[in-house]
Protein backbone atom coordinates (compact mmCIF):
# COMPACT_ATOMS: atom_id res chain seq x y z
CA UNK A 1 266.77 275.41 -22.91
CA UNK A 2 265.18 275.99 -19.22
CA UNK A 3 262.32 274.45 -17.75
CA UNK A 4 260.20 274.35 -15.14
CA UNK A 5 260.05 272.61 -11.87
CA UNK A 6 257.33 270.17 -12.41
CA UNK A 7 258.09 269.22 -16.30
CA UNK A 8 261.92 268.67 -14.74
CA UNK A 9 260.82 266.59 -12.38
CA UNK A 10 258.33 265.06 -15.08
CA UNK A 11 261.40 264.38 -17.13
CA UNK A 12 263.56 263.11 -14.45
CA UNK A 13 261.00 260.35 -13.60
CA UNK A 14 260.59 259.03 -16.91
CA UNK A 15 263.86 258.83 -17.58
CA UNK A 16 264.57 257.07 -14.43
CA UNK A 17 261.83 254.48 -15.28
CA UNK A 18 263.63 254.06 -19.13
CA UNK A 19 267.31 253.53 -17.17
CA UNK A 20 265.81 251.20 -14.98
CA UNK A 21 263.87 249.57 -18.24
CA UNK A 22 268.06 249.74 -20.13
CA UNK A 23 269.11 248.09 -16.93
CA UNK A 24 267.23 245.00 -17.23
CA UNK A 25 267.53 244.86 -21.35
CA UNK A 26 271.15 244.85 -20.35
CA UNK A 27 271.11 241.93 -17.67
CA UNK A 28 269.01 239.97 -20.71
CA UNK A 29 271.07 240.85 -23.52
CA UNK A 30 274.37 239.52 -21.00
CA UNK A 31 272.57 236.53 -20.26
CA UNK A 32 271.82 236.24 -23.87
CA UNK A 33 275.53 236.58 -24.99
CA UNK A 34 276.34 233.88 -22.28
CA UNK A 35 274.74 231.11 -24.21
CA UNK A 36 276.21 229.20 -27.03
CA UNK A 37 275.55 231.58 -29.92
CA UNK A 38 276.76 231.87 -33.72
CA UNK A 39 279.87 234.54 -33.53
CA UNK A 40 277.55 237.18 -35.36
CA UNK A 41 274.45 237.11 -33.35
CA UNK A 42 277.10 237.34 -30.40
CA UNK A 43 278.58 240.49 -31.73
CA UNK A 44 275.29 242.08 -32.38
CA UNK A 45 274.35 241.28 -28.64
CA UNK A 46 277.41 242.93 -27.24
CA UNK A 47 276.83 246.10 -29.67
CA UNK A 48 273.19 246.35 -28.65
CA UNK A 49 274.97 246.44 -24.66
CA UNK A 50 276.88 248.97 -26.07
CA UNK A 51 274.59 251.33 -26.50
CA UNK A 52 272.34 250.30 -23.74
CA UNK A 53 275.14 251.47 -21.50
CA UNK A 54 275.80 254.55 -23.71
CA UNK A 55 272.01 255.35 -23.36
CA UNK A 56 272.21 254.53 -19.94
CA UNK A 57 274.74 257.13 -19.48
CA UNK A 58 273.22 259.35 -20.85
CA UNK A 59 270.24 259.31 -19.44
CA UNK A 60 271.72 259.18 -15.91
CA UNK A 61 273.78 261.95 -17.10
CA UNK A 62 270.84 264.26 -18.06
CA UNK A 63 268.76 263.21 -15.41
CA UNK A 64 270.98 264.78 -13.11
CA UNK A 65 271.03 267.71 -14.88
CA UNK A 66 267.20 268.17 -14.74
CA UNK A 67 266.92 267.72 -11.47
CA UNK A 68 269.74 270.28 -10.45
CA UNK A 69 269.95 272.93 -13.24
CA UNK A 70 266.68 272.08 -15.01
CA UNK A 71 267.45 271.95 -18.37
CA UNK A 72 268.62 269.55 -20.98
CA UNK A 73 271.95 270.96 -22.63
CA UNK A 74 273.71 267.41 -21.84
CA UNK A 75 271.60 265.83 -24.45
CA UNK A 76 271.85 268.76 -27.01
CA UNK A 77 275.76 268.04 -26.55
CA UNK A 78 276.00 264.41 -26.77
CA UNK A 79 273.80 264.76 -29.80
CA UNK A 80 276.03 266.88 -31.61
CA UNK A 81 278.97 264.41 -30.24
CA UNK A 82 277.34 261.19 -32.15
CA UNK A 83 276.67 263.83 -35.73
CA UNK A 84 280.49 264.91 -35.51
CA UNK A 85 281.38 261.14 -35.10
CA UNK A 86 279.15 260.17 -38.09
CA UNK A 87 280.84 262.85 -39.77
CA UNK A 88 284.14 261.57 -38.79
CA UNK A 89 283.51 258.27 -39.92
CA UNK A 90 282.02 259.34 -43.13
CA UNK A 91 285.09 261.05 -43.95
CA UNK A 92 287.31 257.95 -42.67
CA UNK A 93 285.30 256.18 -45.17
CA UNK A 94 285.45 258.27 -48.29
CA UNK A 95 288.79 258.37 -47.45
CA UNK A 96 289.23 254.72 -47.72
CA UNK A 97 287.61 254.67 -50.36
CA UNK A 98 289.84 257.58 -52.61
CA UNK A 99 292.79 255.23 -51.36
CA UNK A 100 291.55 252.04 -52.42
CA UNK A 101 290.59 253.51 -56.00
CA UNK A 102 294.48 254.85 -56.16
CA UNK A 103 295.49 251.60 -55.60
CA UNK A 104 293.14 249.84 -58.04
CA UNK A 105 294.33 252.22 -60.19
CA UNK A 106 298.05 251.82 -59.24
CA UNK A 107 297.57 248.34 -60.31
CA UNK A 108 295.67 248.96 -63.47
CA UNK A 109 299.27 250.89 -64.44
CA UNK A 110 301.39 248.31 -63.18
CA UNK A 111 299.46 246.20 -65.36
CA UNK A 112 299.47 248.10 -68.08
CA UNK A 113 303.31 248.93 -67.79
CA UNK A 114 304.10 245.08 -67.49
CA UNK A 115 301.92 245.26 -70.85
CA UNK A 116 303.57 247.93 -72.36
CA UNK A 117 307.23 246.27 -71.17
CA UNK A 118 306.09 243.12 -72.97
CA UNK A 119 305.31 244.88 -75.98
CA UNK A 120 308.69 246.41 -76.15
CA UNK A 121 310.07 242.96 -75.14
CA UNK A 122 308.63 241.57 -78.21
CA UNK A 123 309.80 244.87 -80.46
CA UNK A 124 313.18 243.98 -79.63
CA UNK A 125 312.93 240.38 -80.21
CA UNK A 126 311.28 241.06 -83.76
CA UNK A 127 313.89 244.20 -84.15
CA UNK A 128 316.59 241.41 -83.29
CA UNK A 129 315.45 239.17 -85.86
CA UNK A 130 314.89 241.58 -88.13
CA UNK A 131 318.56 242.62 -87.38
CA UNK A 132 319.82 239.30 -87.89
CA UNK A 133 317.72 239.02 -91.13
CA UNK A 134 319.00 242.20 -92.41
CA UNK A 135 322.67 241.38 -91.79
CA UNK A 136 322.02 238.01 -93.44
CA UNK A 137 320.78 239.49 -96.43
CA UNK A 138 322.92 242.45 -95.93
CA UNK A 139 325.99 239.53 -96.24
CA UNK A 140 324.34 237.73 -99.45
CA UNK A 141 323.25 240.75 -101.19
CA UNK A 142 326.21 243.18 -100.60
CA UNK A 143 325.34 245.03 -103.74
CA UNK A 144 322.36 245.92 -103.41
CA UNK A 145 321.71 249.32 -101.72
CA UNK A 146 318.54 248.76 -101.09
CA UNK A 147 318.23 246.28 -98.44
CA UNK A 148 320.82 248.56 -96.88
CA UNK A 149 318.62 251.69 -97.01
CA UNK A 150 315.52 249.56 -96.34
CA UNK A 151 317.61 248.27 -92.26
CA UNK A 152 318.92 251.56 -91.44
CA UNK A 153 314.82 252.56 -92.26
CA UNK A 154 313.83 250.30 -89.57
CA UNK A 155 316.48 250.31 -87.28
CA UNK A 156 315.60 254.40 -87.17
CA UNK A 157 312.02 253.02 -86.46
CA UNK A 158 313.06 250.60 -83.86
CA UNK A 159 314.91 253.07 -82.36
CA UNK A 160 312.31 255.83 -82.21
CA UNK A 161 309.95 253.71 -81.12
CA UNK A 162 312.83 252.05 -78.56
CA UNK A 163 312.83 255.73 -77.03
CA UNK A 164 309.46 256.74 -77.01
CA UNK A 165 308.62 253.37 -74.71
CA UNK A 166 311.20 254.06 -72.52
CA UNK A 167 309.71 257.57 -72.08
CA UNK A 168 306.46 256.34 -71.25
CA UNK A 169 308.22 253.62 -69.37
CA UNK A 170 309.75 256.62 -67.27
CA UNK A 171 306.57 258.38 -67.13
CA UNK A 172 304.77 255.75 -65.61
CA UNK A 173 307.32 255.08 -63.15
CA UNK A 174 307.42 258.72 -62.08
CA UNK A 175 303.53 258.06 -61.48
CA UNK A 176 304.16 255.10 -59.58
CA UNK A 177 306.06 256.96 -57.68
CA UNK A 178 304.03 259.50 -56.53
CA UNK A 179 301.11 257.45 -55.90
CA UNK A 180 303.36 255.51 -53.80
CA UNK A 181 304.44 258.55 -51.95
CA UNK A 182 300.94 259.82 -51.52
CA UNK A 183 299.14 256.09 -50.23
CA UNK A 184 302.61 255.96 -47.64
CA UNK A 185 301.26 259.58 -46.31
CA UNK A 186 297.72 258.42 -46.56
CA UNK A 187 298.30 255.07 -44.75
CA UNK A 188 300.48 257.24 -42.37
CA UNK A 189 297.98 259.88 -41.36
CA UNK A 190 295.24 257.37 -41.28
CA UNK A 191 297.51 255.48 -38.70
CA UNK A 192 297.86 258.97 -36.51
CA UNK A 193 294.07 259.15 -36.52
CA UNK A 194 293.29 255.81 -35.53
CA UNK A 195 295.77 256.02 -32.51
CA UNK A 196 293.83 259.53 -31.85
CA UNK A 197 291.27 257.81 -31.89
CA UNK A 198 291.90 254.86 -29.71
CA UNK A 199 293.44 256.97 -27.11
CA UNK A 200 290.07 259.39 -26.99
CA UNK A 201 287.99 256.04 -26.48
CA UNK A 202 290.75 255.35 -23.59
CA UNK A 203 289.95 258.65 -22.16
CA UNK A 204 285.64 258.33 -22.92
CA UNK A 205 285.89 254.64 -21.26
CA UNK A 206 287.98 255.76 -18.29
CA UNK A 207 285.70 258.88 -17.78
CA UNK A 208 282.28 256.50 -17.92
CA UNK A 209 283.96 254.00 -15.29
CA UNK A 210 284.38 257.13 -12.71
CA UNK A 211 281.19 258.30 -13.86
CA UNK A 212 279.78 254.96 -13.05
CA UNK A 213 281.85 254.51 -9.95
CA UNK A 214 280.48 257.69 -8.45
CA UNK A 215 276.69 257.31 -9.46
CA UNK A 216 277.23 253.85 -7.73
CA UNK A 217 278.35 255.89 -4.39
CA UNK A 218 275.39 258.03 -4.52
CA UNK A 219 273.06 255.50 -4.97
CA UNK A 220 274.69 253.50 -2.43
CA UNK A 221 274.53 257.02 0.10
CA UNK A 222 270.75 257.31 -1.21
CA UNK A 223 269.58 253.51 -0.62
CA UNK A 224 271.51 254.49 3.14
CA UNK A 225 269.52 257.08 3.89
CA UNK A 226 266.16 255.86 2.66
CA UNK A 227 266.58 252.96 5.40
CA UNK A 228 267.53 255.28 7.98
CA UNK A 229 264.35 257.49 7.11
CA UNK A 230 262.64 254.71 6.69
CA UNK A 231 263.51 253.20 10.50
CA UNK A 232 262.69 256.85 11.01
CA UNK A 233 259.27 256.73 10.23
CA UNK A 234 258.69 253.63 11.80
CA UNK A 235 259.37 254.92 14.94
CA UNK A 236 257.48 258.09 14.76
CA UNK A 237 254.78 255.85 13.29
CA UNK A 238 255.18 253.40 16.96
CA UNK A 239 255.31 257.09 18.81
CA UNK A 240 252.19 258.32 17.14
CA UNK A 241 249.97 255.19 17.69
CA UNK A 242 251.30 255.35 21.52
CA UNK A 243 250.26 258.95 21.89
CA UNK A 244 246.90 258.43 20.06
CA UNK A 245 246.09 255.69 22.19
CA UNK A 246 247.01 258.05 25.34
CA UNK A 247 244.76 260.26 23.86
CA UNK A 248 242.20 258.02 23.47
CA UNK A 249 242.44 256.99 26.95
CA UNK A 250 242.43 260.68 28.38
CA UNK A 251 239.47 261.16 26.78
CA UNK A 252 237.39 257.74 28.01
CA UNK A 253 238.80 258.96 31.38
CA UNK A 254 237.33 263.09 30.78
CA UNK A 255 234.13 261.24 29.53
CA UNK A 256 233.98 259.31 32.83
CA UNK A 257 234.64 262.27 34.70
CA UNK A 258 232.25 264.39 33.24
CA UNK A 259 229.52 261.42 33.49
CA UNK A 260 230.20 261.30 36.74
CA UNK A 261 230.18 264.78 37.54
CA UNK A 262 226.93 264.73 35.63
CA UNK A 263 225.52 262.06 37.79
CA UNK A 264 226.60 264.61 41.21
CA UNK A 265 224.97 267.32 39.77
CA UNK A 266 221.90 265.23 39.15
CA UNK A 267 222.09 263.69 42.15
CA UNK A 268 222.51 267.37 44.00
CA UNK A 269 219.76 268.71 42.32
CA UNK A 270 217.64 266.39 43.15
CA UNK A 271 218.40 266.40 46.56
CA UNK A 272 217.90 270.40 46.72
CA UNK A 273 214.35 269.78 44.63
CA UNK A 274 213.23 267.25 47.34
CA UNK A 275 213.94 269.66 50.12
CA UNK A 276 212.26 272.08 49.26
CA UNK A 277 209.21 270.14 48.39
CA UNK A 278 209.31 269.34 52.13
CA UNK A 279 209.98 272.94 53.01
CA UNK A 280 207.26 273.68 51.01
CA UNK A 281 205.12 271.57 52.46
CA UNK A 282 206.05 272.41 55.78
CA UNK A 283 207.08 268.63 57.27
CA UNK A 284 208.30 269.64 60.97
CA UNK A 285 210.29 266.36 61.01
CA UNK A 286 213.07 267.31 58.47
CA UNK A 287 213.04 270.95 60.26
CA UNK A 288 213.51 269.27 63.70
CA UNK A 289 216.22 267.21 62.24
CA UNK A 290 217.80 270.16 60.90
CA UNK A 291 217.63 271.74 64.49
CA UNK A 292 219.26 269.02 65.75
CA UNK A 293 221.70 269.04 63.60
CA UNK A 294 222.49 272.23 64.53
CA UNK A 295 222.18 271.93 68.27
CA UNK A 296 225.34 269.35 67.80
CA UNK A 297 226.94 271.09 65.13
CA UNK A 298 227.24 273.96 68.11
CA UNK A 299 227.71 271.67 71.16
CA UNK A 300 230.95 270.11 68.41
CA UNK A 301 232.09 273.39 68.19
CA UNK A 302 231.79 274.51 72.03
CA UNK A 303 233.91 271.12 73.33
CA UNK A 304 236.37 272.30 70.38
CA UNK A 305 237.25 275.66 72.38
């Protein structure tokens, strides 16, 4: 999903201001697990860092991504990321689970074949003494038939009953078996996942140091060239303030000028005014002077030639 330039940049700053807001719950939350704390509030703490720097990550992540392609698929992604893991662990759990009940009930038949074994145990030791009963009477009563008939009855029992245990007994072993065989591939694909698994974290941690690493270089190149714009600006700052004040004295110096210019112009008119008033008037004196003026302005020029 696209947007604009200005909610980008909207969404760029506020997410700046909530990394920078992670950063310092981070610094507390390691200053926190620094302390002498109970081993469970410690592991909490470094979980809760955890996904600080996860967050943090992320944020960076899509920040950079609204500032250069203006959009926000990074989050879409890692959100789908964190459902499949749920998902992943949900079915690592039911798992566990279906393997734990085949074991409890693995045990319930181990039980109940030590059980059964007992029971047969105790069928042959009351078949033996039966046995040693019958041949005792057997020996005293030789004539009668009946005592005869009466052991070869249960004997046939004991026997029946002698191979219908050991049919269940074989039975049960077969399904001990095969539960046996199916926790061993269980436990064994469980095992393949977990090292999947470990070796994907590998790869995720290894992938956030460079990503950390880099974002480190940039800000390093950024904070660089904000102090060089920033000496920058000083100096066209000292420039302008020298130039303004040049300005300021050109123009005290064009307002002196054109005082004083003012003042001549005055002063010229005034003079031409007052002359001819006396023209006017007709005062010989300034006319003589005038002549005279002239008289030597042409004797200057005569000695000249």
């Amino acid at each position: 999903m696209c947007l604009s330039r200005i909610q980008s940049l909207r969404l760029a700053a506020v997410l700046e201001d909530c990394s920078h807001q992670l950063e310092i719950l981070g610094h507390i939350l390691a200053m926190r697990i620094r302390r002498e704390r109970p081993a469970q509030e410690k592991a909490k703490l470094r979980k809760l860092t955890g996904d600080c720097e996860y967050i943090s990550q992320l944020m960076s992540k899509l920040h950079l991504e609204l500032e250069e392609k203006w959009c926000f698929s990074s989050l879409l992604q890692a959100v789908e990321e964190i459902e499949q893991r749920r998902r992943d662990t949900n079915m690592k759990r039911e798992e566990m689970k279906q393997v734990d009940k085949r074991r409890q009930t693995l045990l319930k038949q181990q039980e109940e074949l030590q059980q059964k074994t007992l029971k047969l145990q105790v069928i042959h030791q009351e078949a033996n003494k039966k046995d040693n009963l019958l041949k005792m009477r057997s020996k005293e009563n030789t004539k009668e038939n009946d005592t005869g008939l009466q052991l070869r009855k249960i004997q046939n029992e004991t026997s029946q009953a002698e191979a219908l245990l050991e049919g269940q007994l074989e039975l049960l072993k077969k399904q001990l078996k095969e539960e046996v065989r199916v926790h061993e591939e269980s436990q064994k694909f469980l095992l393949s996942q977990h090292e999947e698994l470990q070796q994907l974290l590998h790869e995720l941690q290894q992938h956030t140091e460079q990503m950390v690493q880099k974002k480190s270089k940039q800000l390093h190149n950024v904070c660089f060239k904000k102090n060089l714009n920033l000496d920058r600006l000083e100096d066209m700052k000292m420039k302008f303030k020298e130039m303004e004040q040049m300005v300021m004295e050109d123009r005290e110096e064009q307002e002196k000028l054109h005082q004083q210019q003012a003042r001549i112009r005055a002063a010229t008119k005034l003079q031409a005014w007052w002359r001819g008033c006396i023209v006017r008037r007709g005062l010989c004196g300034f006319k003589k002077a005038e002549k005279g003026k002239k008289g030597n302005k042409k004797e200057r020029k005569k000695k000249k030639k």
